[in-house]
Each structure stands twice: as structure tokens, then as C-alpha cells.
N, C-alpha and C. Protein backbone atom coordinates (compact mmCIF):
# COMPACT_ATOMS: atom_id res chain seq x y z
N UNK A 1 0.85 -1.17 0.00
CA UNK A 1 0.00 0.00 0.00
C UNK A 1 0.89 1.23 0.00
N UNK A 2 0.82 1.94 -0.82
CA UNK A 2 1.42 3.13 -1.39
C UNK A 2 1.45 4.41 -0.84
N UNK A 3 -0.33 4.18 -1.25
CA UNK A 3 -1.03 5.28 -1.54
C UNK A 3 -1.99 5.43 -0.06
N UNK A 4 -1.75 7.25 0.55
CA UNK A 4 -2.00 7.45 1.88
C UNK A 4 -3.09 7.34 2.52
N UNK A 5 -3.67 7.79 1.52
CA UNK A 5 -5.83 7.73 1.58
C UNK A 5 -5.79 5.98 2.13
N UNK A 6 -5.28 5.09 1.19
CA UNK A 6 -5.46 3.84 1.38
C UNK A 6 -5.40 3.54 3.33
N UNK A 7 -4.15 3.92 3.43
CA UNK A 7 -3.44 3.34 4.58
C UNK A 7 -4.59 4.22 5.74
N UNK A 8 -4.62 5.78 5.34
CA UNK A 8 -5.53 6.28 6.50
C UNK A 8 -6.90 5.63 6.84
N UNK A 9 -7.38 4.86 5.53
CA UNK A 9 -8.76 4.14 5.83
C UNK A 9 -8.66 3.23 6.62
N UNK A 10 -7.72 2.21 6.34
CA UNK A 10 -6.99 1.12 7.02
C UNK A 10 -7.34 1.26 8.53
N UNK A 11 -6.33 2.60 8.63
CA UNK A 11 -6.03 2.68 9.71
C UNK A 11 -7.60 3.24 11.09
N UNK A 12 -8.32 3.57 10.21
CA UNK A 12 -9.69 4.21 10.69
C UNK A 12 -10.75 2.94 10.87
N UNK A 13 -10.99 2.42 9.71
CA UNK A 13 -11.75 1.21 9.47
C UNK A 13 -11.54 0.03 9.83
N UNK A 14 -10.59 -0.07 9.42
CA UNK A 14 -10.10 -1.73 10.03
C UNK A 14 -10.20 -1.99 11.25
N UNK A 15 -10.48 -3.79 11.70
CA UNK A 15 -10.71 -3.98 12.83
C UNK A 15 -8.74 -4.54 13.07
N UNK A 16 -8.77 -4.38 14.19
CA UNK A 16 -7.44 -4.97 14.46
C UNK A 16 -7.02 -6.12 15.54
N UNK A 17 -6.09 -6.73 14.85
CA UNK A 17 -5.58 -8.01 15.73
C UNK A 17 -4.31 -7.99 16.47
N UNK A 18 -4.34 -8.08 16.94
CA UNK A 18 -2.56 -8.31 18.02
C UNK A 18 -2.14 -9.61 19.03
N UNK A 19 -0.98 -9.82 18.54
CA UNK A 19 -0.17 -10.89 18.88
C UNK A 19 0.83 -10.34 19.39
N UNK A 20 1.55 -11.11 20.32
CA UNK A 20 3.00 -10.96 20.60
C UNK A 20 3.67 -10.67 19.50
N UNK A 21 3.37 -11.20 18.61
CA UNK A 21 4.63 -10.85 17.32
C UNK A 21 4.47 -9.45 16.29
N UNK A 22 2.82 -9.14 16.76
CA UNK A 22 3.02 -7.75 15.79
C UNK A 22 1.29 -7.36 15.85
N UNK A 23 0.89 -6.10 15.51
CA UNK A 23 -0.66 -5.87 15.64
C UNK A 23 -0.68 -5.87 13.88
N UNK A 24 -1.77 -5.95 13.72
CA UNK A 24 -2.61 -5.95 12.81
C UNK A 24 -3.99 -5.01 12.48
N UNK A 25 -4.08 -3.92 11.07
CA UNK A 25 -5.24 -3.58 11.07
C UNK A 25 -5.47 -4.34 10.12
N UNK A 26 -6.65 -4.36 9.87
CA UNK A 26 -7.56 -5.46 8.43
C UNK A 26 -8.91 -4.39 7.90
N UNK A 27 -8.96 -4.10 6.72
CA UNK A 27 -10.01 -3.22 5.85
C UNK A 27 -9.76 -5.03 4.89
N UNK A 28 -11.12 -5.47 4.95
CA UNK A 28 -12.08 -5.94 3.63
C UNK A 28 -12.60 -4.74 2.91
N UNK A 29 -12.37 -5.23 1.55
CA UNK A 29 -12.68 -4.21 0.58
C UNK A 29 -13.76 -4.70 -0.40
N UNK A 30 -14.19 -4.14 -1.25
CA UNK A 30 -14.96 -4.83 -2.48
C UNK A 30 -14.08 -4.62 -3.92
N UNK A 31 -13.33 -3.84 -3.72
CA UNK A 31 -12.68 -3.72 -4.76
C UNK A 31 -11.70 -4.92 -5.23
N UNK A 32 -10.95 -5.47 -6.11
CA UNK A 32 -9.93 -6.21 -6.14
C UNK A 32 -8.58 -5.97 -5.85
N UNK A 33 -7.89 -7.09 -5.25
CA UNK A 33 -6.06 -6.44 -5.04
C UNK A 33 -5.95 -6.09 -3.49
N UNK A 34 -5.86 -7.29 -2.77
CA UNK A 34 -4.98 -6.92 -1.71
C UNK A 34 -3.79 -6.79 -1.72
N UNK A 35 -3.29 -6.02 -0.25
CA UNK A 35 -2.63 -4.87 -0.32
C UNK A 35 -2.01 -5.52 1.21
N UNK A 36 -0.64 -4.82 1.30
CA UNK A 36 -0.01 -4.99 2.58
C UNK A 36 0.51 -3.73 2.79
N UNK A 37 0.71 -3.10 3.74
CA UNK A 37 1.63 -1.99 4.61
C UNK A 37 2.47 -2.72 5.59
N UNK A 38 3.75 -2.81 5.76
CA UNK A 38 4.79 -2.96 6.90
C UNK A 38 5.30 -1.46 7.81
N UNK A 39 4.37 -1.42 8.51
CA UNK A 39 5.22 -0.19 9.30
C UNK A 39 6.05 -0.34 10.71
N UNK A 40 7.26 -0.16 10.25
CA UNK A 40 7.89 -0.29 11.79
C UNK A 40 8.98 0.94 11.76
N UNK A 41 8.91 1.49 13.41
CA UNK A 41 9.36 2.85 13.64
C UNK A 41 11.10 2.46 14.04
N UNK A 42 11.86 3.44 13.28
CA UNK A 42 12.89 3.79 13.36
C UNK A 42 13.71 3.07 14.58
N UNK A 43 13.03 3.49 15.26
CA UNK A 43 13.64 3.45 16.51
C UNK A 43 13.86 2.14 17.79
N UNK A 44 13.26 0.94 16.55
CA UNK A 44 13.17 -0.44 17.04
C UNK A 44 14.44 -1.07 16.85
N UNK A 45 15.09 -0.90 15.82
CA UNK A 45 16.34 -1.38 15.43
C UNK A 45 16.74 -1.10 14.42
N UNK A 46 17.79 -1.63 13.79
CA UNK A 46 18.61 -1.16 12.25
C UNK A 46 17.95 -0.85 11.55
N UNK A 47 18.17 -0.51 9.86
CA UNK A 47 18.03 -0.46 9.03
C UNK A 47 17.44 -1.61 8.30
N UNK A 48 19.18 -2.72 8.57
CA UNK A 48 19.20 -3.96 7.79
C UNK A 48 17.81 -4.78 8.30
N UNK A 49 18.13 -4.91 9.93
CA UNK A 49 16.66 -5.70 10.42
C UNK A 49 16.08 -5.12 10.08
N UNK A 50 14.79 -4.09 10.01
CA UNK A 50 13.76 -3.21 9.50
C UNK A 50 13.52 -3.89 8.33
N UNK A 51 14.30 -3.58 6.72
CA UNK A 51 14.00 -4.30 6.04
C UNK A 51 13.78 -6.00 6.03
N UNK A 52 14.62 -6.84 6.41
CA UNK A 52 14.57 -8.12 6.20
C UNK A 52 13.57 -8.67 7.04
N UNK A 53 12.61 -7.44 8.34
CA UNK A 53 11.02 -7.80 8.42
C UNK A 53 10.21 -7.77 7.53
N UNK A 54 9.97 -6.52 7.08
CA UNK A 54 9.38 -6.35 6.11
C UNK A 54 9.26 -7.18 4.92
N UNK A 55 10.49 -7.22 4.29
CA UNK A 55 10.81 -8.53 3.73
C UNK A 55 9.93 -9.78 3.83
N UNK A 56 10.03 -10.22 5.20
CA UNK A 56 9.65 -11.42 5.48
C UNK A 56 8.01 -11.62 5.90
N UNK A 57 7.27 -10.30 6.29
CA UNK A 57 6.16 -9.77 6.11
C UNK A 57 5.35 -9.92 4.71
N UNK A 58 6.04 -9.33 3.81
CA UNK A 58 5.64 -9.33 2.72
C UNK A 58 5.45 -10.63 1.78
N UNK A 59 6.57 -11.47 1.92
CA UNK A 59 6.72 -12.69 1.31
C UNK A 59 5.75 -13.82 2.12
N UNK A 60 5.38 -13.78 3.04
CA UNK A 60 4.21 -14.24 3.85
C UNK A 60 2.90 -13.87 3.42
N UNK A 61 2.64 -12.50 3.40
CA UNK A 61 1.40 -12.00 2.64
C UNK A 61 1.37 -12.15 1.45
N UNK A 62 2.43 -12.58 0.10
CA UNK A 62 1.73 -13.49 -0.67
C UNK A 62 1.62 -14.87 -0.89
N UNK A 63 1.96 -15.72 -0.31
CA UNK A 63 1.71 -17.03 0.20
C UNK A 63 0.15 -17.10 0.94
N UNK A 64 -0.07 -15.90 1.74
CA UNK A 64 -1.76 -16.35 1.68
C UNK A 64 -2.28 -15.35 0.93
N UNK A 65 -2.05 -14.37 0.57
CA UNK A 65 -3.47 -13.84 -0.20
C UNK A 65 -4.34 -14.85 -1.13
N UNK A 66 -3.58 -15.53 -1.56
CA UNK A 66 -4.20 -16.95 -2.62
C UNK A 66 -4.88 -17.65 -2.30
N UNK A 67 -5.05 -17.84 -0.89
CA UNK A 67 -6.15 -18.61 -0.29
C UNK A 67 -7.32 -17.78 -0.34
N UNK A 68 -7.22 -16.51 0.40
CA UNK A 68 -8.19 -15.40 0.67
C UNK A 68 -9.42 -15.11 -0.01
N UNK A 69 -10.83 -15.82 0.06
CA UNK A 69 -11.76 -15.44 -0.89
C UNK A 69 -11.99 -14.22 -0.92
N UNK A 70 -11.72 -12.56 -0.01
CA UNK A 70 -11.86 -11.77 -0.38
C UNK A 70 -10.38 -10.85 -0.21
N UNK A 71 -10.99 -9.56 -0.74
CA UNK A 71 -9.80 -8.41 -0.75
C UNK A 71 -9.36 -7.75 0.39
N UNK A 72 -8.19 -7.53 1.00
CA UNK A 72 -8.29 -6.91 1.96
C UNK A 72 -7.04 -6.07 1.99
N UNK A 73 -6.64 -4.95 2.58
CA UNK A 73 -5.80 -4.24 3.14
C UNK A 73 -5.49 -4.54 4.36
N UNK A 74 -4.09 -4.38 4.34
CA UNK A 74 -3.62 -4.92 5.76
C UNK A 74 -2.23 -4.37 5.91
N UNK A 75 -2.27 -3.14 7.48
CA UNK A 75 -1.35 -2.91 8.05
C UNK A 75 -1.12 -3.75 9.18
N UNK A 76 0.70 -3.96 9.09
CA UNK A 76 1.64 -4.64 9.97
C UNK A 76 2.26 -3.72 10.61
N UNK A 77 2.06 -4.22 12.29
CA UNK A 77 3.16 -3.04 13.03
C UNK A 77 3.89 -3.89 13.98
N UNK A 78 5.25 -4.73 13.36
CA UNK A 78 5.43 -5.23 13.95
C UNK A 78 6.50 -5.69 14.98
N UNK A 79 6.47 -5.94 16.60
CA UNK A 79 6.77 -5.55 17.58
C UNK A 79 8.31 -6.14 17.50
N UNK A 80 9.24 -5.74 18.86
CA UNK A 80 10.57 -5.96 18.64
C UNK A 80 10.86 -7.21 18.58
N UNK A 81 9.65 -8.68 19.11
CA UNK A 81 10.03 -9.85 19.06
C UNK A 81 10.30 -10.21 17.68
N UNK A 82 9.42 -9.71 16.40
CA UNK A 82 9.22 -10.10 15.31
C UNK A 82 10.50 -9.96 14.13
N UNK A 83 11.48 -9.27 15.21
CA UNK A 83 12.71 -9.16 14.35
C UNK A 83 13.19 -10.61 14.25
N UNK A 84 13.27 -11.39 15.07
CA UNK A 84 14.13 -12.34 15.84
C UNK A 84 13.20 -13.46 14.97
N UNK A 85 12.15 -13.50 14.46
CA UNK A 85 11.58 -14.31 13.76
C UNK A 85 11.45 -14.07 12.34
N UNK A 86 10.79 -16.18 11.64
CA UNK A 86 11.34 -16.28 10.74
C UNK A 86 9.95 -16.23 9.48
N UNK A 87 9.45 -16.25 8.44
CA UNK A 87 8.54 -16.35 7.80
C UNK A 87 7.68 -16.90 8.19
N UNK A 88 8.16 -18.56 8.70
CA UNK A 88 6.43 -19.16 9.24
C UNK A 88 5.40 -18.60 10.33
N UNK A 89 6.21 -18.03 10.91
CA UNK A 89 5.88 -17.30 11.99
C UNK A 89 4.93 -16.02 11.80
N UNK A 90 5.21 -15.35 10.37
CA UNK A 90 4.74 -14.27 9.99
C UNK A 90 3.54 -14.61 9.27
N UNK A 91 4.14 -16.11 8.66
CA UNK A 91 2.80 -16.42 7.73
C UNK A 91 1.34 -16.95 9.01
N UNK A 92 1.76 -17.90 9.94
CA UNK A 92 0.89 -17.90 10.57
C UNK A 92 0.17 -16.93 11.54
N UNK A 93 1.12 -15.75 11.83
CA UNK A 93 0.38 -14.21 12.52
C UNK A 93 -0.64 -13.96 11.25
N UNK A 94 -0.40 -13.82 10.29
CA UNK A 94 -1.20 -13.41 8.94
C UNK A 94 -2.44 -14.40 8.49
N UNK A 95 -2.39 -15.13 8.76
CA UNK A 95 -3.24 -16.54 8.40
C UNK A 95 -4.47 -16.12 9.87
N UNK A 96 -3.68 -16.11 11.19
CA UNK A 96 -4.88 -16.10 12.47
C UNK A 96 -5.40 -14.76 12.28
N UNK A 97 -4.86 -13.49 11.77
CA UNK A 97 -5.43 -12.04 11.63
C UNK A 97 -6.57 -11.88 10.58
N UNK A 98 -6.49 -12.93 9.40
CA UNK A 98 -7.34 -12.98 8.50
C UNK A 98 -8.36 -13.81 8.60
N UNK A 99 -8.16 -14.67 9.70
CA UNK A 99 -9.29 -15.87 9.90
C UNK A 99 -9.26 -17.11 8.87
N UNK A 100 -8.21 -17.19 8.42
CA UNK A 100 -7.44 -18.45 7.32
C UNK A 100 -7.40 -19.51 8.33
């Protein structure tokens, strides 16, 4: 998710989930094309970690969107444990937030 309008709806609309490993907002949409946001603040750790969450966030969220009978937007905010973890981990936070 790019685009700000998107993320502010997200962030307004969506119901949200939280785990030890990271919160979750969720907007179902009607439109087609889910969507992911990774937001994590500066100030959690590196650079390098920062990305290679995200990373691993992302590559999780498309492994299930394919299941997903509908569209959804979905911001990740996720906490300092989630550095230290590995994809399955992300895929199954993503799988229990969506109800997969």
C-alpha cells in the first residue's frame, strides 16, 4: 500500500488483531487487489533488520493472499520480538489475523 488515503482508511476502518509478534489492522474491501503496509518505527532497530522484516512480512502475505476469498488491506506493526523471527511465523500471525 502506497497510496495514503489507502493506509488512513486502514487505519480508521479496520478492525485490528494483536499478537506478541506484531498488531494488525484489516479493511475488507470490495474492490480487487490486496494490499499490505509494513510499518515499523525507526527506533526499534537497524536499518538492515527493519528491512529483512518487512521482507519477510511481505513474502508471507503473498503465500496467503491466494487462499483469501476476499480483498483486503492490511497494516503490519510489527513488535521488537518479530525481528528475531522467521517467515512461518509471519505467515501464521497473517493466516490467524485474516481468519485463514
Amino acid at each position: 500500500m502506497k497510496n495514503e488515503s489507502e493506509i488512513r482508511r486502514t487505519k480508521r476502518a479496520g478492525r485490528q488483531f494483536s499478537e506478541s509478534i506484531a498488531t494488525a489492522k484489516i479493511f475488507k474491501k470490495q474492490e480487487l487487489g490486496s494490499k499490505i503496509a509494513v510499518i515499523i518505527p525507526g527506533s526499534l532497530c537497524s536499518s538492515v533488520k527493519r528491512n529483512r522484516t518487512r521482507r519477510i512480512f511481505f513474502e508471507a502475505f503473498r503465500e496467503v493472499i491466494d487462499v483469501l476469498p476476499y480483498s483486503v488491506d492490511v497494516i503490519v506493526y510489527p513488535k521488537a520480538i518479530a525481528i528475531q523471527k522467521g517467515k512461518n511465523e509471519a505467515r501464521s500471525f497473517l493466516e490467524r489475523a485474516l481468519g485463514i
